[in-house]
N, C-alpha and C. Protein backbone atom coordinates (compact mmCIF):
# COMPACT_ATOMS: atom_id res chain seq x y z
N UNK A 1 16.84 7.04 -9.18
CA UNK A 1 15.83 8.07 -9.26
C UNK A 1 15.04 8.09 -7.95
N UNK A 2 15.07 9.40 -7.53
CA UNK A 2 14.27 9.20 -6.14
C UNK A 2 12.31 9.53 -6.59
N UNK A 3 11.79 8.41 -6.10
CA UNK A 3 10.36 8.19 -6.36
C UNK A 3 9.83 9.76 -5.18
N UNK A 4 8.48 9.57 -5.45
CA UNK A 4 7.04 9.78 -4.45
C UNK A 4 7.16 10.82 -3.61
N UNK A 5 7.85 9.49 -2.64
CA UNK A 5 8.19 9.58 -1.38
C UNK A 5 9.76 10.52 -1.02
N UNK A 6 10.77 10.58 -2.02
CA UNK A 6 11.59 11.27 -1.61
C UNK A 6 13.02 10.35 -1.50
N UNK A 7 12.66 8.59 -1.82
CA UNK A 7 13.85 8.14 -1.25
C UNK A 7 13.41 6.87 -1.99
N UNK A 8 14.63 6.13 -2.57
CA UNK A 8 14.65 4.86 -3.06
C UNK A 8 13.81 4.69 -4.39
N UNK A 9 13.65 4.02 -5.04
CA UNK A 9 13.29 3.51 -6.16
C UNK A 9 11.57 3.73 -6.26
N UNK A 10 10.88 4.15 -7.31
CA UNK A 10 9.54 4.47 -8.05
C UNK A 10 9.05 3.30 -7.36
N UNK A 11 7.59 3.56 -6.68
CA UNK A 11 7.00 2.55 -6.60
C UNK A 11 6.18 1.95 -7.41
N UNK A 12 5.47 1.54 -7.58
CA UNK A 12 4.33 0.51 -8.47
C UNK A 12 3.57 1.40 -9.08
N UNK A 13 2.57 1.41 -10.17
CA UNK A 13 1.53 1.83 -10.72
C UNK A 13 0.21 2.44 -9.92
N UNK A 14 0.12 3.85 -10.07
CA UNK A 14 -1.56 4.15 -9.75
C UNK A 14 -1.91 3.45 -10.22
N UNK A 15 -3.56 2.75 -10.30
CA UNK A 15 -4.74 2.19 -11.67
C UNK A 15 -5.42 3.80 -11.31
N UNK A 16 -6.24 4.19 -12.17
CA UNK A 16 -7.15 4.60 -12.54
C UNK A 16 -8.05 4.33 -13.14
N UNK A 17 -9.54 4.02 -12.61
CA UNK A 17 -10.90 3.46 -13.33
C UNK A 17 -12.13 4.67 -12.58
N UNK A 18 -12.18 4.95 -13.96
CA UNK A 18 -13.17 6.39 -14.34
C UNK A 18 -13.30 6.73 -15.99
N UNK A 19 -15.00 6.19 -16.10
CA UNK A 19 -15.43 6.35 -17.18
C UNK A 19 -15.38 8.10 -18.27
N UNK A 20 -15.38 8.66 -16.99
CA UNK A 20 -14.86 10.14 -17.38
C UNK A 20 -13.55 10.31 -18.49
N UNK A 21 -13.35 10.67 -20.20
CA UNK A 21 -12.38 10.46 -20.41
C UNK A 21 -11.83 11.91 -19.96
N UNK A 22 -11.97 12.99 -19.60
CA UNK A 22 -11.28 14.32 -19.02
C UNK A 22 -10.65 13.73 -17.58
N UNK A 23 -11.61 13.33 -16.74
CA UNK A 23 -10.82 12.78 -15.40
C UNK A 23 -10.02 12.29 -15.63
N UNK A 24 -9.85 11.02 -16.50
CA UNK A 24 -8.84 10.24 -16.01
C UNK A 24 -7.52 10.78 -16.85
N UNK A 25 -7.79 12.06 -17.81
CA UNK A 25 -6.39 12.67 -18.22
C UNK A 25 -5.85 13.57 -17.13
N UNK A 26 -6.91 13.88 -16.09
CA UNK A 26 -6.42 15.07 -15.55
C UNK A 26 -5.59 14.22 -14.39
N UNK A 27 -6.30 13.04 -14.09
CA UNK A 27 -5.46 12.39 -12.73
C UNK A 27 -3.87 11.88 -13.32
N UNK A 28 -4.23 11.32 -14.58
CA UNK A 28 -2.68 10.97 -15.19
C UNK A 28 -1.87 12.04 -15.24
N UNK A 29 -1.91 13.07 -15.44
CA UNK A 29 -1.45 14.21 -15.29
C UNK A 29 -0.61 14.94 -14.00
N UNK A 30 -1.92 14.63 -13.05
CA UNK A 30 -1.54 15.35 -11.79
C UNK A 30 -0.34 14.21 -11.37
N UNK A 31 -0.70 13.04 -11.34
CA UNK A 31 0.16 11.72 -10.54
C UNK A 31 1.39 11.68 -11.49
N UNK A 32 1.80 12.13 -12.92
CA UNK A 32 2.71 11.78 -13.72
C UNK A 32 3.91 12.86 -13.24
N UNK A 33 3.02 14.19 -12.86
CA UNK A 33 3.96 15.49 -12.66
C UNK A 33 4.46 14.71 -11.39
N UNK A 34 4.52 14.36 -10.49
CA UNK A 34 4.36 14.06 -9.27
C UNK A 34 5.80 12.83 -9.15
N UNK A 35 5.88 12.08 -10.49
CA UNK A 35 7.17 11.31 -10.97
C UNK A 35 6.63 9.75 -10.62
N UNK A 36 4.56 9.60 -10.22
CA UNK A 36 4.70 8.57 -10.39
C UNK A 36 4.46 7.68 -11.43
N UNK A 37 4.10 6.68 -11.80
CA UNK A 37 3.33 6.18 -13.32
C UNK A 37 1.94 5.59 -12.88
N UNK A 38 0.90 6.08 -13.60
CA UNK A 38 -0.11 6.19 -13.94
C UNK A 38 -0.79 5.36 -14.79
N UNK A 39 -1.46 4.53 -14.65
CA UNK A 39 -2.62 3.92 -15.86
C UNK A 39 -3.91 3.74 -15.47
N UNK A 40 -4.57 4.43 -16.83
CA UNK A 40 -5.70 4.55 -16.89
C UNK A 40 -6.91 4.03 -17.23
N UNK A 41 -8.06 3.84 -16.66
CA UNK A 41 -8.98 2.05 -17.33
C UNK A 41 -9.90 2.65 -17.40
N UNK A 42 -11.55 2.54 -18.55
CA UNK A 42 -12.23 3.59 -18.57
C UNK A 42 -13.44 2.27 -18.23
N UNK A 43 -13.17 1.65 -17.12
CA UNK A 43 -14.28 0.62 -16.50
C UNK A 43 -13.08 -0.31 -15.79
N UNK A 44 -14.14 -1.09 -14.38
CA UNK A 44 -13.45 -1.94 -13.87
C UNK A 44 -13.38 -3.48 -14.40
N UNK A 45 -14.40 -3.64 -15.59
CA UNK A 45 -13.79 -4.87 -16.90
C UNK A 45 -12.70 -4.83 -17.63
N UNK A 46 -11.97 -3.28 -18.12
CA UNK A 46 -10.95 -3.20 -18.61
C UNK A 46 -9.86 -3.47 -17.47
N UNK A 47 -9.73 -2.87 -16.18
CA UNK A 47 -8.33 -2.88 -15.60
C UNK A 47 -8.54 -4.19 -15.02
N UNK A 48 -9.68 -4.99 -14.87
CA UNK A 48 -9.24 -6.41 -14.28
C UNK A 48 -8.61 -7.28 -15.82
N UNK A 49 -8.99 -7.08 -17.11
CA UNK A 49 -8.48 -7.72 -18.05
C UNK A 49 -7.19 -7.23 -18.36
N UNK A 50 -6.56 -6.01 -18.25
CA UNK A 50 -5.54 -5.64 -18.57
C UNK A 50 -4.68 -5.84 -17.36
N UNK A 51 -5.33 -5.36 -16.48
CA UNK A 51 -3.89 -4.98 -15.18
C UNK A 51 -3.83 -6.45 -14.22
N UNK A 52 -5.48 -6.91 -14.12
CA UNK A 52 -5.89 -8.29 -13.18
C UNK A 52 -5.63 -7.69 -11.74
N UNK A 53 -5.81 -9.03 -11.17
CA UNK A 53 -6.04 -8.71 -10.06
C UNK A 53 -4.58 -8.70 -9.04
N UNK A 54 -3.63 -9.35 -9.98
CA UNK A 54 -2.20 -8.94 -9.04
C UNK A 54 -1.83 -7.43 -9.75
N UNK A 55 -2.09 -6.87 -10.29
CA UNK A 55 -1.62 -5.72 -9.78
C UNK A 55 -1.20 -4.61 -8.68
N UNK A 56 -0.19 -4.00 -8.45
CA UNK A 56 0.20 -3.61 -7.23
C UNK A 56 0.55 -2.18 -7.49
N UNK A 57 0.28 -1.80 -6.41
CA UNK A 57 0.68 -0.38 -6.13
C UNK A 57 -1.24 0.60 -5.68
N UNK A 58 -1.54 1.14 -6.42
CA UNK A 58 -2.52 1.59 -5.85
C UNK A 58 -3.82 1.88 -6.55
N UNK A 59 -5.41 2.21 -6.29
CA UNK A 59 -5.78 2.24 -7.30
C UNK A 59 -7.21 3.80 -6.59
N UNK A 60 -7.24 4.50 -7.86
CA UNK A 60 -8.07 5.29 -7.62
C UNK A 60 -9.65 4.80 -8.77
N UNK A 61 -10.64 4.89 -8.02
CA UNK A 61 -11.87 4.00 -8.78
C UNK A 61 -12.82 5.06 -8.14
N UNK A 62 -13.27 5.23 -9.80
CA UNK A 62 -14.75 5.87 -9.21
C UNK A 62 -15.77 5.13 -8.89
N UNK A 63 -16.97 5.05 -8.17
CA UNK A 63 -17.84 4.75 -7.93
C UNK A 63 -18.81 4.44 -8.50
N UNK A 64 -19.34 5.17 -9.62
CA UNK A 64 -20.35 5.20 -10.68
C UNK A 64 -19.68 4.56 -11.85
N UNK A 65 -19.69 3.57 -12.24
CA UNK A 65 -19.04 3.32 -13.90
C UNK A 65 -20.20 2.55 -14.37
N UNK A 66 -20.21 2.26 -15.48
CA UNK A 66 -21.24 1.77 -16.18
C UNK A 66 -20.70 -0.06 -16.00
N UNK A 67 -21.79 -1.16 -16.56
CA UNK A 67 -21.00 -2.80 -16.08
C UNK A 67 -21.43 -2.67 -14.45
N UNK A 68 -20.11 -3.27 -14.37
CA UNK A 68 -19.48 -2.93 -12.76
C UNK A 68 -19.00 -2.18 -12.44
N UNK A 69 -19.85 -1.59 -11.24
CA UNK A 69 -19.39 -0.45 -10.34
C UNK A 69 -17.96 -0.29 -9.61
N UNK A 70 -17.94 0.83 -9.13
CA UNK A 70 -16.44 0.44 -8.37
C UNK A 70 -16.74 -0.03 -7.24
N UNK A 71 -18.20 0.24 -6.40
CA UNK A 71 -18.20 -1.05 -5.28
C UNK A 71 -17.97 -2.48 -5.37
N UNK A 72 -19.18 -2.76 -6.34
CA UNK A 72 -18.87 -4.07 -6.79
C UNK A 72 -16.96 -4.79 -6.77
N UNK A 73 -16.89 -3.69 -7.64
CA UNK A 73 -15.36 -4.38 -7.50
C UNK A 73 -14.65 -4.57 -6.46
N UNK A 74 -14.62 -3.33 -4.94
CA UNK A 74 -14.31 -3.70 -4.06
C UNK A 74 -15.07 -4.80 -3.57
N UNK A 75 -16.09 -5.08 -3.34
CA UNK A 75 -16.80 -6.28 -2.39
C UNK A 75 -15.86 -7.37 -3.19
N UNK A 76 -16.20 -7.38 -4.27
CA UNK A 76 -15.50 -8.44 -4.91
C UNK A 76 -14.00 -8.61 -5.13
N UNK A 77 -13.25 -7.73 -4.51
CA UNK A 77 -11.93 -7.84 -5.16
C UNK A 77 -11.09 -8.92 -3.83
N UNK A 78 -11.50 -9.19 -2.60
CA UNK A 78 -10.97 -9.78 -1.75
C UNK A 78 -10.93 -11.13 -2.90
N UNK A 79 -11.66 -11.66 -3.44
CA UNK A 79 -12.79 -13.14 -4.37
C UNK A 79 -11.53 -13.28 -5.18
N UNK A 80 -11.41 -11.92 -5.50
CA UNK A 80 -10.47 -11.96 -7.29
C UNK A 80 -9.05 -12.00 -6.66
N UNK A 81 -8.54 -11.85 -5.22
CA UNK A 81 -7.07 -11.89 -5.10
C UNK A 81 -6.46 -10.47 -5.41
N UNK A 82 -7.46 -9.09 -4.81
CA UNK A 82 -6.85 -7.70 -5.53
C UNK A 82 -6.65 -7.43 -4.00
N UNK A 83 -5.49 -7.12 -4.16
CA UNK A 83 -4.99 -6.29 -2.71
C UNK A 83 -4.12 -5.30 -2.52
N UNK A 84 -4.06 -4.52 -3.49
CA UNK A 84 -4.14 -3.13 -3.34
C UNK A 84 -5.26 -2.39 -2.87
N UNK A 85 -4.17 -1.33 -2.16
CA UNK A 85 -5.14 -0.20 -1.35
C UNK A 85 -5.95 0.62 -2.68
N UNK A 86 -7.54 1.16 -2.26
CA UNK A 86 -8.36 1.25 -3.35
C UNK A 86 -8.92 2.97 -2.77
N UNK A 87 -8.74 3.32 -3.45
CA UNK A 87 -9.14 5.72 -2.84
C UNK A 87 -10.18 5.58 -4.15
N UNK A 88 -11.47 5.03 -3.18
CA UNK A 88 -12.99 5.45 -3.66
C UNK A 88 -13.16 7.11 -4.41
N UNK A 89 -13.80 7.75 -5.60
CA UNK A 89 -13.82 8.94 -6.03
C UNK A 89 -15.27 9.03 -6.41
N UNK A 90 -16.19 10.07 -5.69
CA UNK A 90 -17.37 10.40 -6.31
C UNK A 90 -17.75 11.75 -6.71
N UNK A 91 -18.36 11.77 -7.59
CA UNK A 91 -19.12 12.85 -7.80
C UNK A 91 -20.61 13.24 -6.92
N UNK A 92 -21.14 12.30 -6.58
CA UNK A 92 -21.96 11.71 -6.27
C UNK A 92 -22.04 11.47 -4.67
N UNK A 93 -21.75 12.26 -3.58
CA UNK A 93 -21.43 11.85 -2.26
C UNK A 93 -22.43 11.02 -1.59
N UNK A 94 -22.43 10.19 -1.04
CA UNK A 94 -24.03 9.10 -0.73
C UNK A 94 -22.79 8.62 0.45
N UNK A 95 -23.57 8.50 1.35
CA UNK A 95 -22.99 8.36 2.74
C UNK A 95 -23.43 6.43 2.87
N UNK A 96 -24.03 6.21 2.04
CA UNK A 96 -24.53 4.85 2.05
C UNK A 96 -23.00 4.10 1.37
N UNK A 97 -22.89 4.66 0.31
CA UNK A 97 -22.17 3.97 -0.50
C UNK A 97 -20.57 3.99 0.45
N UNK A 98 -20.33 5.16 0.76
CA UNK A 98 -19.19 5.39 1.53
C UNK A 98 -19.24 4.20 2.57
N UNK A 99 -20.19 4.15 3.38
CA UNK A 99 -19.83 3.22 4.39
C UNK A 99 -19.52 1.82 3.77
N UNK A 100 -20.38 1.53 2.64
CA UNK A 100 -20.28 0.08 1.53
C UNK A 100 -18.96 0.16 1.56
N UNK A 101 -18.47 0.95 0.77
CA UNK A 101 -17.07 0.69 -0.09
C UNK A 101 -16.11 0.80 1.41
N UNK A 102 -16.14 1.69 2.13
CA UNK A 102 -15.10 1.32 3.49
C UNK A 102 -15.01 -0.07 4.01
N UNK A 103 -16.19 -0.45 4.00
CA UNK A 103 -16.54 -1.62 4.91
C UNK A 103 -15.91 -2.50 4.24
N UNK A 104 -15.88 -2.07 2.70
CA UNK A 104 -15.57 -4.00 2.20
C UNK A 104 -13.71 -3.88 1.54
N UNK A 105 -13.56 -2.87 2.10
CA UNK A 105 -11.87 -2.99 2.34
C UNK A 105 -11.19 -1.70 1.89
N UNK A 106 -12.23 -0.51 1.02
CA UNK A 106 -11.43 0.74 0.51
C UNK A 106 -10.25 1.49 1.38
N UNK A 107 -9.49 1.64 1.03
CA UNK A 107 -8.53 3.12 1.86
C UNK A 107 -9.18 4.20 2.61
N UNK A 108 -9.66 5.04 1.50
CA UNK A 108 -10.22 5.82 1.18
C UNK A 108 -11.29 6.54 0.38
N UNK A 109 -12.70 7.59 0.99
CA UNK A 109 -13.73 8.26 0.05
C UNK A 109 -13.05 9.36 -0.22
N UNK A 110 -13.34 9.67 -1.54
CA UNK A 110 -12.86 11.24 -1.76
C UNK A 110 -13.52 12.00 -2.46
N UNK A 111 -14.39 13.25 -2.39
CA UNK A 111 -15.57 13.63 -3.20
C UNK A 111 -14.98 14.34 -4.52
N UNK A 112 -15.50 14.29 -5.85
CA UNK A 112 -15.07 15.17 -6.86
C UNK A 112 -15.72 16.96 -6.71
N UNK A 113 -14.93 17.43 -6.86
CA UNK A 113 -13.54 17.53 -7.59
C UNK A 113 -12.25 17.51 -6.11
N UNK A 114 -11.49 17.00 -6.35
CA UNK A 114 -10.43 16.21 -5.42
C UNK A 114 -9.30 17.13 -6.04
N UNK A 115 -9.52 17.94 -4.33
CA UNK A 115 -7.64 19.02 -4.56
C UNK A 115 -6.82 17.99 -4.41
N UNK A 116 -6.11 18.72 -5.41
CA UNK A 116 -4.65 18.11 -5.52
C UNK A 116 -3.78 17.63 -4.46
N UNK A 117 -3.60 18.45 -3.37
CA UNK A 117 -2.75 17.96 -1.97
C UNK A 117 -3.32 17.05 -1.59
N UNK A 118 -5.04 16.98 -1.74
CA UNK A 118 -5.19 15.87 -0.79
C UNK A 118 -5.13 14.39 -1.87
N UNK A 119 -5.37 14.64 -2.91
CA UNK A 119 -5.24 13.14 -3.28
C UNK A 119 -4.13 13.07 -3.96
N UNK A 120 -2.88 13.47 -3.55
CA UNK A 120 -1.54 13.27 -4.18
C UNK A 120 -1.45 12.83 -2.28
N UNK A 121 -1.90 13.28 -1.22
CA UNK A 121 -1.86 12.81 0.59
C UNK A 121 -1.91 11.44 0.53
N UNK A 122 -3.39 11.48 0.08
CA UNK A 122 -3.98 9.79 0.02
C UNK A 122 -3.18 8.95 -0.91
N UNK A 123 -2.92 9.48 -1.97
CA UNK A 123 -1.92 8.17 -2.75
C UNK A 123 -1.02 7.75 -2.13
N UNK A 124 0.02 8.75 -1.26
CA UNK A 124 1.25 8.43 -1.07
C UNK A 124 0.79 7.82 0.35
N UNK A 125 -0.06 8.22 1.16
CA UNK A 125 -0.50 7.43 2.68
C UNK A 125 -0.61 5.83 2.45
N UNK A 126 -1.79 5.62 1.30
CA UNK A 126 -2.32 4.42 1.03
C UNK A 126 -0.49 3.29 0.12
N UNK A 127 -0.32 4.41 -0.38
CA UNK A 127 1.00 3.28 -1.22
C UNK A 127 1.93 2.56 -0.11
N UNK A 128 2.12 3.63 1.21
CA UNK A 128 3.06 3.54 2.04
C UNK A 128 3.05 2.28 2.83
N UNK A 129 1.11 2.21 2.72
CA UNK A 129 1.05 1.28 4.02
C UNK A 129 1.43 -0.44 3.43
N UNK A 130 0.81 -0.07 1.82
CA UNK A 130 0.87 -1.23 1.28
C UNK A 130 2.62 -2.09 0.91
């Protein structure tokens, strides 16, 4: 089956963590048409208990979640052994937070609502490098 990219075998899992339950059907959606596989976490306590921190392939995290944030989780995810590439999502654009979450290892900011070309761009940029 040709993945993504056009050639060779499906790569690894999006994560998705977004308390939004409409977002995160619409991103499973967009990324599933697309032929990749998708899972969805509605906080970053669920996908570190379910998916942990070796999970691979890529992860889209919103910013705002209730618990722990999705910064938090980046600052912290070097700690936890997470090294997948991470495409920051806000509703919320704060130029503060952007530089936070870049700095402490994100891919990518991407403001909501997020056209389709570009964050089907960023998935496949960020999966590539990883």
């Amino acid at each position: 089956m040709e993945d993504f990219y056009g050639v060779g075998e499906l790569m690894t899992a999006v994560y998705i963590v977004d308390d939004d339950d409409a977002v995160r059907d619409s991103l499973v959606i967009r990324l599933e048409a697309e032929g990749l596989e998708a899972e969805p976490y509605e906080s970053c306590e669920l996908f570190l208990e379910q998916a942990g921190a070796n999970a691979d392939g890529c992860l889209i995290l919103d910013v705002h979640l209730p618990g722990m944030s999705g910064i938090e989780l980046i600052e912290r995810g070097k700690e936890l052994g997470l090294s997948l590439p991470i495409i920051m999502v806000t509703g919320q654009g704060q130029p503060e937070l952007q530089s936070r979450g870049l700095a402490a290892g994100a891919y990518a900011y991407l403001e909501k609502p997020v056209e389709d070309e570009v964050l089907l761009d960023t998935v496949q940029k960020a999966m590539a490098q990883n």
